[in-house]
Protein backbone atom coordinates (compact mmCIF):
# COMPACT_ATOMS: atom_id res chain seq x y z
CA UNK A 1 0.00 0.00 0.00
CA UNK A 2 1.55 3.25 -1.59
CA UNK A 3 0.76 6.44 0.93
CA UNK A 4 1.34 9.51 -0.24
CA UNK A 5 0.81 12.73 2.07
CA UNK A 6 0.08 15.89 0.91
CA UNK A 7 2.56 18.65 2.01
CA UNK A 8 0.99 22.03 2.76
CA UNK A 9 3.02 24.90 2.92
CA UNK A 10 0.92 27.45 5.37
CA UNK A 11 3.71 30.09 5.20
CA UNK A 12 3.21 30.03 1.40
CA UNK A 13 -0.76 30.27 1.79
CA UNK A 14 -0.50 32.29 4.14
CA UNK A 15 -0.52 35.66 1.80
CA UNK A 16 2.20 37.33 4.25
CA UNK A 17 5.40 39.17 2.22
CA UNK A 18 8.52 38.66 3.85
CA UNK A 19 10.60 41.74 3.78
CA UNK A 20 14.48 41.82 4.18
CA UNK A 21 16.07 44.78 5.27
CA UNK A 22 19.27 43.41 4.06
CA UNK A 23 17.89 43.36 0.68
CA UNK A 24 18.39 47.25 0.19
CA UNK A 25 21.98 47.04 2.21
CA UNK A 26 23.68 49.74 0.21
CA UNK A 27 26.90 48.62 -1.43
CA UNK A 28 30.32 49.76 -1.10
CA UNK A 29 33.57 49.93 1.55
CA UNK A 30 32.29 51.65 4.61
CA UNK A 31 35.75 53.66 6.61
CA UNK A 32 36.16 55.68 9.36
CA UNK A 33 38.50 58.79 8.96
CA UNK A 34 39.90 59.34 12.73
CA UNK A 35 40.96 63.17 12.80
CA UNK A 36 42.95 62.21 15.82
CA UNK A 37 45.47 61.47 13.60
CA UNK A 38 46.09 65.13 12.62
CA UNK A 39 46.07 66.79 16.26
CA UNK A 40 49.76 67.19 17.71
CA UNK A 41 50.33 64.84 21.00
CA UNK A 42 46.30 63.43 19.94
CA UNK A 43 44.92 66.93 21.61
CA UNK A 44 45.62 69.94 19.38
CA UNK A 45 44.26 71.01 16.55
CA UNK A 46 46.67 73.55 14.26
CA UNK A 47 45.37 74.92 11.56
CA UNK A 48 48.29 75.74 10.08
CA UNK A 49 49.31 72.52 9.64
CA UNK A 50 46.18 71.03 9.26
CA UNK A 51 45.25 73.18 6.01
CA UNK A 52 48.52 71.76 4.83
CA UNK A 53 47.77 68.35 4.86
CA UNK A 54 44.37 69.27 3.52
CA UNK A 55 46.17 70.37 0.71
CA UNK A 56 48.32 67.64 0.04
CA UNK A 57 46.83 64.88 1.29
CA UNK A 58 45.05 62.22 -1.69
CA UNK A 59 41.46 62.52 -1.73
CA UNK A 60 41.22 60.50 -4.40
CA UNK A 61 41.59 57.15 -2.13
CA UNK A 62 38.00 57.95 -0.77
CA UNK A 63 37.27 57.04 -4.05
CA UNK A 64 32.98 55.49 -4.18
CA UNK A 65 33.84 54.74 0.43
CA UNK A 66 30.96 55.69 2.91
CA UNK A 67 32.81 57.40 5.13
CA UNK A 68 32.06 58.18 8.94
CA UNK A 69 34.28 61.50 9.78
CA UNK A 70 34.88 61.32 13.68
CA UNK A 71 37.28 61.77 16.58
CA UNK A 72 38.41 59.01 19.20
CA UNK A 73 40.00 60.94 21.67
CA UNK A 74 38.88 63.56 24.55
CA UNK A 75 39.88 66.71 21.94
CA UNK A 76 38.04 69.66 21.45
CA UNK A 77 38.16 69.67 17.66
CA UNK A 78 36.43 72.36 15.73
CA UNK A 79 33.52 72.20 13.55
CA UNK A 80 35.54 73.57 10.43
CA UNK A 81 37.62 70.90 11.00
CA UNK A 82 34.98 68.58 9.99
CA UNK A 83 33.96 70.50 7.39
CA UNK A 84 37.19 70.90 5.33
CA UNK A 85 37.35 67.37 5.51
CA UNK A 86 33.77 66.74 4.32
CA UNK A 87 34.49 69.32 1.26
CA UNK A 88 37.41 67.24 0.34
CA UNK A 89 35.87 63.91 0.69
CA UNK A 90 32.78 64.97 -0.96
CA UNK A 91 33.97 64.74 -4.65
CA UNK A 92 35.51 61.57 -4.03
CA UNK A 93 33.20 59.53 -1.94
CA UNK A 94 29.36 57.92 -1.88
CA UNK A 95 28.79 59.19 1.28
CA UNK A 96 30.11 61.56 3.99
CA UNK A 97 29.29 61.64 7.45
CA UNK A 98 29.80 62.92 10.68
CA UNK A 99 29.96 60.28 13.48
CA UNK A 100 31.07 56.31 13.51
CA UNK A 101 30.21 53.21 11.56
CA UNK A 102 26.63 53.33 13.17
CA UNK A 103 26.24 56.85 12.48
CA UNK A 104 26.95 56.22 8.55
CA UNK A 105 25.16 52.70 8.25
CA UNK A 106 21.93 54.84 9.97
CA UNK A 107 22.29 57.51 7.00
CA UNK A 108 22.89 55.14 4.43
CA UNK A 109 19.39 52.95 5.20
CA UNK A 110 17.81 56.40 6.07
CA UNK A 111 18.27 57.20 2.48
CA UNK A 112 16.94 53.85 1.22
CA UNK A 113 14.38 53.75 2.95
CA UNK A 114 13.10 57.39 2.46
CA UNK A 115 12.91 56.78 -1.36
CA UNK A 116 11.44 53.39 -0.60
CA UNK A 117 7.94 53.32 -2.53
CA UNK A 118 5.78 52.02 0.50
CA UNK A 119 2.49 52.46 -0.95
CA UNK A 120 2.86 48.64 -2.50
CA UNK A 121 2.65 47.65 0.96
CA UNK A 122 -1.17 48.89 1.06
CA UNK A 123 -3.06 46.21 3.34
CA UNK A 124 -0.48 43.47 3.38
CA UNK A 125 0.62 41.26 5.91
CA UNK A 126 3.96 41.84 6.47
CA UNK A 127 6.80 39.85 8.25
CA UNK A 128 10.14 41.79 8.56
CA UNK A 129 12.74 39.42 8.59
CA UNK A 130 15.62 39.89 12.20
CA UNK A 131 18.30 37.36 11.60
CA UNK A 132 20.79 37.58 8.68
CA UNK A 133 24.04 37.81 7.29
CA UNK A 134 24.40 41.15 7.40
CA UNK A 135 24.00 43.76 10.67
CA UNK A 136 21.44 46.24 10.06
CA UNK A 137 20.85 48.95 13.00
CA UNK A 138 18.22 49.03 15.19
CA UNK A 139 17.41 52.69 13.30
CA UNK A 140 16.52 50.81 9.60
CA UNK A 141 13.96 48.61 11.57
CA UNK A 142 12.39 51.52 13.49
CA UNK A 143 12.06 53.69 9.68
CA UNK A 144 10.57 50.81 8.40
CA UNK A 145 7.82 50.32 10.92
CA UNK A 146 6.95 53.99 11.00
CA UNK A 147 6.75 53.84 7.80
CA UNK A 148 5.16 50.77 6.93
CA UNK A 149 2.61 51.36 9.70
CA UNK A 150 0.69 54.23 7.47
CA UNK A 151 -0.16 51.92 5.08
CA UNK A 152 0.49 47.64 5.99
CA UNK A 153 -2.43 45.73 7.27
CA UNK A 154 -0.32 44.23 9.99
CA UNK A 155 3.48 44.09 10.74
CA UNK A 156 5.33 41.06 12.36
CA UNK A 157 9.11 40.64 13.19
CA UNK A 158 11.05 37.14 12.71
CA UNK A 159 10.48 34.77 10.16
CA UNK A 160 7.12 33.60 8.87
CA UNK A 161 7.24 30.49 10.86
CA UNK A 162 7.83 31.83 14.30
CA UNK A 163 7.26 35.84 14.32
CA UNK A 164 6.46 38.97 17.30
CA UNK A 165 2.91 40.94 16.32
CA UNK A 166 4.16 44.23 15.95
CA UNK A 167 1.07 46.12 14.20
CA UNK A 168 -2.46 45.10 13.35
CA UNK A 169 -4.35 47.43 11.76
CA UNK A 170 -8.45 47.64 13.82
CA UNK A 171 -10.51 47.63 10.24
């Protein structure tokens, strides 16, 4: 006797959309430009040396980088400081920001998820996926609900099989 079960994938019936933030992961070499490096004894900033190396320094290896601008020490640096570097940067890189590698990773999905057309969303059940490959800050999944909440019939976190309730929608 030949038995022969039928396999039923729920998840699949289910009519939920899974949606993976790492999906819209921007690409290229994120780097984080220390201006400690050009204080004297890690404290000082001179400008007059300081505009020098602005001058001669190559931009050019900033070439398509995100780059996070910040300082690692207990300095008082000023803002120009940041801002001659950001007009140098600027022609060369993707991206230019002020702060560390969480900083830039939270502009970066900002952006993505600003021009992200959420209006084909409208009344789905969504399940935004946690675990991956790639680490995507707590600020991506907080724009995407608050964005996702205007228009998604419900929103759940995890995977389809095993998820939090994170927004139902009271028709």
């Amino acid at each position: 006797m030949d038995i022969q079960e039928n396999i039923v994938n729920k998840v699949a019936q289910s009519g939920l959309i899974s949606f993976d933030l790492a999906d819209f992961y921007p690409a290229g070499e994120r780097i984080v430009y220390d201006i400690k490096d050009n204080l004297f004894h890690g404290l000082i900033l001179k400008e007059k040396d300081f505009r020098e190396f602005i001058k001669e320094h190559d931009w050019s290896q900033y070439q398509g980088k995100h780059v996070a601008i910040t300082c690692s020490t207990d300095a008082i640096v000023p803002t120009w400081a940041y801002m001659l570097l950001a007009n140098r940067m600027s022609p060369f890189a993707a991206t230019v920001v002020f702060g560390d590698l969480t900083a830039l990773e939270t502009v970066l999905f900002d952006r993505v998820l600003t021009s992200l057309d959420v209006e084909k969303y409208r009344d789905e059940r969504i399940v935004v996926k946690g675990c991956g490959e790639i680490d995507i800050p707590v600020s991506a999944y907080v724009e995407l609900t608050a964005r996702l909440t205007k228009v998604a019939k419900s929103i759940m976190f995890g995977e389809p099989c095993s998820t939090v309730p994170i927004f139902k929608r009271k028709d």
